[in-house]
Protein backbone atom coordinates (compact mmCIF):
# COMPACT_ATOMS: atom_id res chain seq x y z
CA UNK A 1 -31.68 10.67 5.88
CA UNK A 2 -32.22 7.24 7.27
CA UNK A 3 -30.20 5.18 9.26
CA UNK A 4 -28.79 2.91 6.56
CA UNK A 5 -28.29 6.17 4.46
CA UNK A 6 -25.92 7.89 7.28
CA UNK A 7 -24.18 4.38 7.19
CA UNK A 8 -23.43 4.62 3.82
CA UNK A 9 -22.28 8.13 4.10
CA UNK A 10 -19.89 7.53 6.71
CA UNK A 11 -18.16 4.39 4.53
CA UNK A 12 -17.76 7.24 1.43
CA UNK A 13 -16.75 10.10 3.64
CA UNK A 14 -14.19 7.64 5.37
CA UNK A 15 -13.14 6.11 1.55
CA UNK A 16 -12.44 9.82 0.88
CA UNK A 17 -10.54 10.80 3.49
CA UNK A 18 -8.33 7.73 2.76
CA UNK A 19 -8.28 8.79 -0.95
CA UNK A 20 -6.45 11.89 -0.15
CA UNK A 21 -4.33 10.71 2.09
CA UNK A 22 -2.84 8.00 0.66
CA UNK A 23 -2.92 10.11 -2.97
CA UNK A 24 -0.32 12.04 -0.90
CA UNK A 25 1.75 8.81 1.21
CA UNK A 26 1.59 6.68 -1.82
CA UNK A 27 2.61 9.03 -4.31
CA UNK A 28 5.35 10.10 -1.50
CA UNK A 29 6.78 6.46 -1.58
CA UNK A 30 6.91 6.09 -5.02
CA UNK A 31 8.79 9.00 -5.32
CA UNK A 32 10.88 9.22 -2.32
CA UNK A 33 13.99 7.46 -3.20
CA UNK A 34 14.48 9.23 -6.56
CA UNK A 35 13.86 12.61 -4.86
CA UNK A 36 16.63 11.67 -2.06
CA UNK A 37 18.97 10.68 -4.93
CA UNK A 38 18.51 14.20 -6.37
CA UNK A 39 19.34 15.70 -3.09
CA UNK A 40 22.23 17.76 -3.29
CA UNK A 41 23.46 18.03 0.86
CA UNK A 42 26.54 17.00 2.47
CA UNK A 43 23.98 17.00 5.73
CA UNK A 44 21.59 14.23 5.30
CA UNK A 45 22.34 10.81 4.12
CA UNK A 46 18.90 8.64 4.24
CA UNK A 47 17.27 6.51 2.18
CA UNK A 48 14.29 5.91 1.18
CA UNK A 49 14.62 1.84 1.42
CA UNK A 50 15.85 1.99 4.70
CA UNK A 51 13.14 4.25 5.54
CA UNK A 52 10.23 2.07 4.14
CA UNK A 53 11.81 -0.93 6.17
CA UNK A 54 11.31 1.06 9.35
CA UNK A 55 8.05 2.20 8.32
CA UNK A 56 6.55 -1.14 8.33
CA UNK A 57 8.90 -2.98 10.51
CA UNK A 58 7.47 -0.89 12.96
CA UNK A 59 3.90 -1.08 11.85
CA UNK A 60 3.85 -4.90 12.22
CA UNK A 61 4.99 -4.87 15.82
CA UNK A 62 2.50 -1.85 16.55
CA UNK A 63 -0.09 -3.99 15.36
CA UNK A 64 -0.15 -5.76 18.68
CA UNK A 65 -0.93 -2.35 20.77
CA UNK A 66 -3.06 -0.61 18.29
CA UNK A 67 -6.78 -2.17 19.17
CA UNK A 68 -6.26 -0.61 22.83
CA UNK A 69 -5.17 2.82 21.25
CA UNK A 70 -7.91 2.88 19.44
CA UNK A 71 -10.36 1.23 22.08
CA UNK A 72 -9.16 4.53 24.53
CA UNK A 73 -9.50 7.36 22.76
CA UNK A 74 -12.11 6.57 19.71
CA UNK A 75 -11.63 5.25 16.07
CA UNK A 76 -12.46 8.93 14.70
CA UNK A 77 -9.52 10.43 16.79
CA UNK A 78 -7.03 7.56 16.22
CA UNK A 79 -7.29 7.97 12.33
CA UNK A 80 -7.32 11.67 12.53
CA UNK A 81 -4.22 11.63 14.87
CA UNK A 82 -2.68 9.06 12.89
CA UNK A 83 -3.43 11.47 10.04
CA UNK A 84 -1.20 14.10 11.18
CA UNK A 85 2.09 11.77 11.56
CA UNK A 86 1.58 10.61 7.94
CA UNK A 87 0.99 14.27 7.23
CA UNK A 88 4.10 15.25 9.20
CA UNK A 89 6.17 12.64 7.75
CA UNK A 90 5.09 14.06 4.16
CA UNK A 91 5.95 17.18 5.01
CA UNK A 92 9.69 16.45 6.29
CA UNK A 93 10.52 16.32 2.96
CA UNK A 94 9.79 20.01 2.41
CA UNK A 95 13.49 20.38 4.25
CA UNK A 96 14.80 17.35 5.29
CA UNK A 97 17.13 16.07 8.11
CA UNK A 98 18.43 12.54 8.42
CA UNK A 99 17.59 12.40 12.31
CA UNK A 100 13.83 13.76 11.32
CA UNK A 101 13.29 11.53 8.56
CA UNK A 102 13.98 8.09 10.35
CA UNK A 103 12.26 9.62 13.53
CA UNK A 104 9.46 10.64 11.18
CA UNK A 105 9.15 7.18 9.49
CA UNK A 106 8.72 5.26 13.36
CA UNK A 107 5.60 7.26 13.79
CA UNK A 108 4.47 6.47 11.03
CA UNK A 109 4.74 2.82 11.63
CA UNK A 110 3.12 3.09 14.71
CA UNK A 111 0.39 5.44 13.12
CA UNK A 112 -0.03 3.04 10.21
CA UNK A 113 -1.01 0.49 12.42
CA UNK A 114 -3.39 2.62 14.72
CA UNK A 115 -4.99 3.89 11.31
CA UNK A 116 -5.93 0.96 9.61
CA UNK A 117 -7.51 -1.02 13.06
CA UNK A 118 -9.28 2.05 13.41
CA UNK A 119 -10.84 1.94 9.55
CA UNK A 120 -11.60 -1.71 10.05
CA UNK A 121 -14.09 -0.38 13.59
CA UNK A 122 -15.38 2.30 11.05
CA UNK A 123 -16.14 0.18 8.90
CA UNK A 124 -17.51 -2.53 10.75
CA UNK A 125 -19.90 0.03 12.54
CA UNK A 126 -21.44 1.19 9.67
CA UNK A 127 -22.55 -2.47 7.81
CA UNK A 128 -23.80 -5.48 8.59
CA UNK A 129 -23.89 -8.67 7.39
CA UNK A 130 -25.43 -7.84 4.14
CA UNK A 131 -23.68 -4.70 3.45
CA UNK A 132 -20.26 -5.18 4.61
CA UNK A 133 -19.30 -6.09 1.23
CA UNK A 134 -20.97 -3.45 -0.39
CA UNK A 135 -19.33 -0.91 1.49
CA UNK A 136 -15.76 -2.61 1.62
CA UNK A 137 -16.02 -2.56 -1.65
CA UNK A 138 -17.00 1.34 -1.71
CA UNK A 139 -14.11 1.69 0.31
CA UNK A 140 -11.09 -0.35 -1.40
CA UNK A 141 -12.21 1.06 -4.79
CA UNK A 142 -12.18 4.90 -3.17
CA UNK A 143 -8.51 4.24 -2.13
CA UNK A 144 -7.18 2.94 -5.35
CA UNK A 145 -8.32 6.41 -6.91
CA UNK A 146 -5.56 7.60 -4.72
CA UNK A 147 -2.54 6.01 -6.98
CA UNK A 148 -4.09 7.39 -10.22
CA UNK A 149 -4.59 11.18 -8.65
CA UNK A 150 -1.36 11.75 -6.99
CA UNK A 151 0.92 9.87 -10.18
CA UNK A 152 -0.81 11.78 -12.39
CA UNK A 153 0.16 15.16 -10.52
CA UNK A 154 3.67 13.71 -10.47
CA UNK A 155 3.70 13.28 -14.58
CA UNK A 156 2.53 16.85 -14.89
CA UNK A 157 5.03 18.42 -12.68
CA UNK A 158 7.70 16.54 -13.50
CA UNK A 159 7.15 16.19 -16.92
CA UNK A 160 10.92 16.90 -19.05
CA UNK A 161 12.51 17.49 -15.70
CA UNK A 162 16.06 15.71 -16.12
CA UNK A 163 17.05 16.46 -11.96
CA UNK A 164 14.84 17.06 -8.99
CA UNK A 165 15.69 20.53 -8.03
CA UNK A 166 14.71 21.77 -4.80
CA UNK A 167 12.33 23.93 -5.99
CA UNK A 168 10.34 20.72 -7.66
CA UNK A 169 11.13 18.83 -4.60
CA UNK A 170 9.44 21.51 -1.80
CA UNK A 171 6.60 22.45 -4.78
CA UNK A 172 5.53 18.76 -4.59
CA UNK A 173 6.18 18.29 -0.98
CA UNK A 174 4.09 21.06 0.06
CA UNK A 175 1.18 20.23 -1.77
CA UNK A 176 1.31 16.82 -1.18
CA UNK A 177 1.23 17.99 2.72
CA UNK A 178 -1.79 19.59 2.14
CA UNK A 179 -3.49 16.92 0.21
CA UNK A 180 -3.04 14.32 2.96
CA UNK A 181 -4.30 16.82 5.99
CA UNK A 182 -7.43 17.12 3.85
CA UNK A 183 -8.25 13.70 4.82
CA UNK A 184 -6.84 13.95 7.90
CA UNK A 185 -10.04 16.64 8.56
CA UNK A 186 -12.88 14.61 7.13
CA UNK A 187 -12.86 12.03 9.04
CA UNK A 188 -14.42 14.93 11.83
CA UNK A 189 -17.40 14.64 9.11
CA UNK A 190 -17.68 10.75 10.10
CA UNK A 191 -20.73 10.41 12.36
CA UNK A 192 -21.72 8.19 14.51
CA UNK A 193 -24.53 5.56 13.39
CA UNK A 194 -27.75 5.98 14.98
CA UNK A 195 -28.43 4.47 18.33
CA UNK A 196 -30.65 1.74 17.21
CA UNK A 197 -27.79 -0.06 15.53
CA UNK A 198 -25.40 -0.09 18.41
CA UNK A 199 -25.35 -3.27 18.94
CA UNK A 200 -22.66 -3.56 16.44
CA UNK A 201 -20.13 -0.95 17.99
CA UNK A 202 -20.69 -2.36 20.69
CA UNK A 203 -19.84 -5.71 19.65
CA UNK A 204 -16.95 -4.22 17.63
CA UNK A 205 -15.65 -2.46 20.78
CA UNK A 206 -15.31 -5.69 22.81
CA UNK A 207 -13.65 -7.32 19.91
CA UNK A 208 -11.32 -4.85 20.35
CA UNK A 209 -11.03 -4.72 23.79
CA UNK A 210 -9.77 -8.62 23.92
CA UNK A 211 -8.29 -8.61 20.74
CA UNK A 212 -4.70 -8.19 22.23
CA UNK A 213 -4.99 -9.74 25.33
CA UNK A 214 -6.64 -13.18 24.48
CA UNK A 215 -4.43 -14.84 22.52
CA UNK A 216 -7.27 -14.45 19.27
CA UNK A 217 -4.62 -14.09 16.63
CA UNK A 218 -2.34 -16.88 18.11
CA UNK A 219 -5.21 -18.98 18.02
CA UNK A 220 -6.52 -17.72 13.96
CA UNK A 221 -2.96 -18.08 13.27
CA UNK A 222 -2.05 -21.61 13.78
CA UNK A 223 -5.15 -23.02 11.98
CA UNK A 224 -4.26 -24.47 8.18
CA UNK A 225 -6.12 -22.74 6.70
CA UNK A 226 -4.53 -19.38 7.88
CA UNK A 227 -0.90 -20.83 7.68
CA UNK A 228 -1.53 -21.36 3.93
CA UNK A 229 -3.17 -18.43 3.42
CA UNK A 230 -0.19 -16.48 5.12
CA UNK A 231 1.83 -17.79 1.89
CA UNK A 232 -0.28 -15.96 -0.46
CA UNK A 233 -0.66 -12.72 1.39
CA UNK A 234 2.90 -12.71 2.40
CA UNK A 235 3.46 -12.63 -1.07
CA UNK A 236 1.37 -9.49 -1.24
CA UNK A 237 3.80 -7.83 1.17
CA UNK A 238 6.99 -8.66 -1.20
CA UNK A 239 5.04 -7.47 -4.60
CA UNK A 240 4.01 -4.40 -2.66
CA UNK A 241 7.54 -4.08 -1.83
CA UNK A 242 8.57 -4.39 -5.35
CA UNK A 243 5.95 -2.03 -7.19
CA UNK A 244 5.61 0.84 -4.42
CA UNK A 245 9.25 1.20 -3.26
CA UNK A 246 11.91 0.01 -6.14
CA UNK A 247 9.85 -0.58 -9.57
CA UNK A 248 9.50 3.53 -9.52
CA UNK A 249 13.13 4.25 -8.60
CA UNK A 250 14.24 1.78 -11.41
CA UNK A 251 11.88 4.07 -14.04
CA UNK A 252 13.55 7.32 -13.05
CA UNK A 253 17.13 5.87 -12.86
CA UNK A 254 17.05 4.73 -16.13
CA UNK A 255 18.71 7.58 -18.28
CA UNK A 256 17.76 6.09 -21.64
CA UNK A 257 14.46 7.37 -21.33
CA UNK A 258 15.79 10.66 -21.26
CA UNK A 259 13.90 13.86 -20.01
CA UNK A 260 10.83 11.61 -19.72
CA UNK A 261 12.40 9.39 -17.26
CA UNK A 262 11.35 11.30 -13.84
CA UNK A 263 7.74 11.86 -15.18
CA UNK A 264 7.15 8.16 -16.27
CA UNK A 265 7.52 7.43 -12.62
CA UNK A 266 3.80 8.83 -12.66
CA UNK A 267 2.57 7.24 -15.47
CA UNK A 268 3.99 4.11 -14.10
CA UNK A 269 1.82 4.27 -10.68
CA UNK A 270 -0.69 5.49 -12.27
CA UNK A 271 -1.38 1.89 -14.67
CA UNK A 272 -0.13 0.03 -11.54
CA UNK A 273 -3.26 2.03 -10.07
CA UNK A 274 -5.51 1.21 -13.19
CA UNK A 275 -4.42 -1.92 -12.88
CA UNK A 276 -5.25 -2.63 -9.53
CA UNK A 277 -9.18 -1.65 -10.44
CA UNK A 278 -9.66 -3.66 -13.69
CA UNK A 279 -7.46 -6.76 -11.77
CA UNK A 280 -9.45 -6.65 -9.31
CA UNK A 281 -13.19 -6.25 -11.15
CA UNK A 282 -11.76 -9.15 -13.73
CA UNK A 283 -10.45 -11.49 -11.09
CA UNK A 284 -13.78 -10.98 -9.06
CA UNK A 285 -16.13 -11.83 -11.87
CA UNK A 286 -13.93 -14.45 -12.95
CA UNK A 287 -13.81 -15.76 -9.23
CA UNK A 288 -17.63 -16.10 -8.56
CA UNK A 289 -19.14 -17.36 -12.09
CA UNK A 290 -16.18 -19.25 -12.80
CA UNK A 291 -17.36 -23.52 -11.97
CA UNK A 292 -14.12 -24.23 -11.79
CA UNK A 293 -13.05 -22.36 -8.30
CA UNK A 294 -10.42 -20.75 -7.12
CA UNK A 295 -7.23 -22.48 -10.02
CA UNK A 296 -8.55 -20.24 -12.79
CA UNK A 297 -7.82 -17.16 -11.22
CA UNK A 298 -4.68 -18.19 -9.64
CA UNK A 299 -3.57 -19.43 -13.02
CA UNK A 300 -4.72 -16.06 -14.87
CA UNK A 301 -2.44 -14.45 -11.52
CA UNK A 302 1.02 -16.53 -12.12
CA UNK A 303 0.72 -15.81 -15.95
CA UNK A 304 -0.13 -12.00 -15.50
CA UNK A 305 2.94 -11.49 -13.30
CA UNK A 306 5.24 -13.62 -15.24
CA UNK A 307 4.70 -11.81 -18.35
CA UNK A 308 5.08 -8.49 -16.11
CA UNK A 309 8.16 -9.38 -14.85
CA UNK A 310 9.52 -10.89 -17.68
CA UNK A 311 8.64 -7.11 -19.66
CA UNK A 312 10.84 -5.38 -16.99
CA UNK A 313 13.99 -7.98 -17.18
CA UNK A 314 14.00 -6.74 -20.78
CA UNK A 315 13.36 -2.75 -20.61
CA UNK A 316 15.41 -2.01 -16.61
CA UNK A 317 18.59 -2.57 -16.20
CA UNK A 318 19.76 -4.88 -12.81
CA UNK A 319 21.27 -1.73 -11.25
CA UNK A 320 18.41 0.70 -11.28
CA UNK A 321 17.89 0.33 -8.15
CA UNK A 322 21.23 1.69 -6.56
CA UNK A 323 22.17 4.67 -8.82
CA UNK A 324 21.15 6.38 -11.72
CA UNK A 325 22.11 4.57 -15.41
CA UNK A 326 23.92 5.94 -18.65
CA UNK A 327 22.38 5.59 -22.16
CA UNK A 328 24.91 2.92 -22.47
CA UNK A 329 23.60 0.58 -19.89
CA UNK A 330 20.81 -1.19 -21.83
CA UNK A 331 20.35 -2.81 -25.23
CA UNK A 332 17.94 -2.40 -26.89
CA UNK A 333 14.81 -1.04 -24.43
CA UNK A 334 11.00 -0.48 -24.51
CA UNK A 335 9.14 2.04 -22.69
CA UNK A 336 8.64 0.45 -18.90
CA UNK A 337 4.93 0.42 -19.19
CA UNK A 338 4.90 -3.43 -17.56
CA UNK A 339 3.07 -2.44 -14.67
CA UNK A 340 0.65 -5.33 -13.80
CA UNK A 341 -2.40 -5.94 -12.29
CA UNK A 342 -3.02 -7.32 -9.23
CA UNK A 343 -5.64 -8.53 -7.65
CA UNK A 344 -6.84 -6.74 -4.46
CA UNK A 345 -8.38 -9.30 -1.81
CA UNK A 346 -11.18 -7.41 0.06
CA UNK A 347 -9.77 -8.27 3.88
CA UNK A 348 -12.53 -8.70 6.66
CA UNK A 349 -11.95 -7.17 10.01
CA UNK A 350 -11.25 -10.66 12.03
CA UNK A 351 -7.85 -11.44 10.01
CA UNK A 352 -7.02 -8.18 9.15
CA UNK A 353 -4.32 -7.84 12.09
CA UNK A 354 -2.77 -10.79 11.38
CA UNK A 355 -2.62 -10.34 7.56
CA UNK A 356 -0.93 -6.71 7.90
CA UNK A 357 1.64 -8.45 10.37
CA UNK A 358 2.30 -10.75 8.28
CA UNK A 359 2.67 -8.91 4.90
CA UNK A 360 4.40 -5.86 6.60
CA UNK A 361 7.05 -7.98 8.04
CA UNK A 362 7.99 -9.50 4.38
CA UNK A 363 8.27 -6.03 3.27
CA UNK A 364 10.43 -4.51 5.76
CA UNK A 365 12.42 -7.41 4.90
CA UNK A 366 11.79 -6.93 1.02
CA UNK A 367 12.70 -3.61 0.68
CA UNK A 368 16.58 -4.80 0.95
CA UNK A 369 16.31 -6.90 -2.33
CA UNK A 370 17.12 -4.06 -4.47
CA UNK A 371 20.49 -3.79 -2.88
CA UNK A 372 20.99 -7.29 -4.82
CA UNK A 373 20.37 -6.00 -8.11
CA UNK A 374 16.54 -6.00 -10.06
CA UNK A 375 17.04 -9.51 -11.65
CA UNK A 376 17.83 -11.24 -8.26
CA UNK A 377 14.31 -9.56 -6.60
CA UNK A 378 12.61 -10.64 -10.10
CA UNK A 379 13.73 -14.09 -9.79
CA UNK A 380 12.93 -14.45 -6.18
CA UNK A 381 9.11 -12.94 -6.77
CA UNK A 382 8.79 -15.39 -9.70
CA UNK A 383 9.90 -18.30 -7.28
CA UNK A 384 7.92 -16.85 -4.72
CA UNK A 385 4.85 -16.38 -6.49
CA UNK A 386 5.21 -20.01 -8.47
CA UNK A 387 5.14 -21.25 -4.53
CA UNK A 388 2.21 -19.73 -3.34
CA UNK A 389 0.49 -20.86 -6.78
CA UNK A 390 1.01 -24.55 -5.99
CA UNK A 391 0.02 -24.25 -2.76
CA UNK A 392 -3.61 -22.95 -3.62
CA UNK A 393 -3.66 -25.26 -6.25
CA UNK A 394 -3.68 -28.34 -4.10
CA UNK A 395 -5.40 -26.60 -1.19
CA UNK A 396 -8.59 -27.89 -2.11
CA UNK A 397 -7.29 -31.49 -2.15
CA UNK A 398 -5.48 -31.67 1.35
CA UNK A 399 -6.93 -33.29 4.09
């Protein structure tokens, strides 16, 4: 196998080994507050909210340390490492403890942030200039297998289950454990590319060497065009808040849809999953033969997620979020099957810190909205998102 072949092999090997774990994290978070709700102990008193808001809380000020972590001991050890605490924090679930589950959800903020610096050095290592968006897209569309797999194992184990017992709950738990230290071992398959093309780890491991220490992401920061591109992905962070961590809970809260309710969380991630692939192949096309730029796609982006949002205000109830609903609660309701489509930027190494300090922040922050009530956090993402549309609407016309 040539050199260009190894490259490629090491971009699907590492897309795997994402795939699996985040079939198991993702499918975790979707799940995590409805399976706490169903937990019947007098000894543990978490929630899954709170939890998420650690997790990336965390994972945005981690950012800041994570190039030396991974500069010291190796982007293959950092992601296998970081690996095990997503793993481990998977597996506290199996019996869980309120002091283990918030100690469990730090490390994985501070793993998060280790993991993805180190998949950006992968990545960069293994393309160049003419294939780095070949094999970012490789990549991104690997991982977004990972919502449709683990959703769909959800909907078939949960499927007519009225309450989580703790049977279901350690079943799922377990095997989600195991899915997720899967990937955690092939990334040891990951080799390293051949010596002839070092001069791009090598360039990639000085980047990361003064990455921290320089002031680089002050400096990226304060430029225009990142401050008004910081609207747009900040956004990111409070949709991803929205459909990972509180759309799901609202699905299996809402008793109208009767024994279906718990396995519709799966079917739910699993069209925000589709979703995320056909957005993001439609949106692309429509981005690069489209004459008319960027206001196309941005328009085709505000209309998508108003009609989204506008199909949940009529089938969830505002209370979803905080406790589980009688028949009574809603009028007249639709199955919740308003899962939209987003559109999944491909991020390039050079921004990527500041982008997942950025978004991370907004969703620790986020993940508090649904202690308002659902209408309040669909009103503020319409705002929100109306904002950010503007703003790249007139981009192209500011000085």
């Amino acid at each position: 196998m040539g050199p260009d072949g190894k490259k490629l092999l090491n971009i699907v090997i590492l897309g795997f080994g994402f795939m699996f774990m985040f079939t198991a994290f993702q499918t975790c978070g979707n799940i995590e507050q409805t399976v706490i709700k169903s937990f019947n102990s007098t000894e543990f008193h978490g929630s899954g909210y709170t939890s998420m808001a650690i997790i990336y809380g965390v994972f945005s000020a981690s950012n800041l340390m994570a190039p030396s972590v991974v500069t010291l001991i190796g982007p293959q050890v950092s992601m296998f490492l970081s690996g095990i605490l997503y793993s481990g924090y998977i597996a506290m679930f199996i019996h869980p403890l309120t002091w283990s589950f918030y100690t469990a959800s730090v490390l994985v903020g501070v793993a998060a942030a280790v993991l993805w610096t180190a998949q950006g050095n992968v990545l960069a290592i293994n393309s160049t200039d003419r294939s780095i968006g070949r094999n970012s897209g490789i990549f991104w569309s690997l991982l977004q297998f990972s919502l449709f797999f683990g959703n769909l194992y959800i909907y078939c184990a949960w499927h007519g289950h009225v309450h989580i017992t703790d049977k279901d709950r350690r079943t799922v738990f377990i095997s989600l454990t195991v899915i997720s230290l899967v990937g955690c071992f092939l990334f040891f398959l990951i080799r390293k590319p051949d010596p002839e093309s070092s001069s791009g780890s090598e360039a990639t491991e000085s980047l990361l060497q003064t990455e921290s220490g320089d002031g680089s992401t002050d400096r990226i920061s304060v430029t225009k065009e990142m401050l008004l591109l910081s609207a747009s992905i900040g956004y990111t962070g409070l949709e991803l808040t929205f459909y990972s961590g509180v759309y799901g809970t609202c699905i299996g809260a809402m008793t109208r849809f009767g024994s279906d309710a718990k396995s519709l969380i799966g079917i739910s991630g699993i069209c925000i999953g589709l979703g995320e692939i056909i957005g993001g192949g439609v949106f692309g096309m429509l981005n690069k033969k489209n004459r008319f730029g960027r206001n196309p796609v941005v328009l085709l982006g505000l209309i998508t997620h108003f009609v989204a949002f506008f199909l949940i205000f009529l089938n969830i109830a505002s209370d979803a979020p905080l406790e589980p609903l009688p028949p009574a609660g809603q009028n007249h309701s639709m199955l919740p099957l308003s899962s939209y489509q987003r559109k999944q930027s491909l991020q390039t190494p050079h921004f990527q810190k500041v982008q997942q300090i950025t978004w991370s922040l907004l969703v620790s922050v986020g993940l508090y909205w649904s202690l308002l009530g659902l209408y309040w956090s669909l009103l503020f993402l319409l705002w929100i998102k109306m904002i950010v549309s503007v703003i790249l609407f007139i981009y192209p016309f500011m000085p």
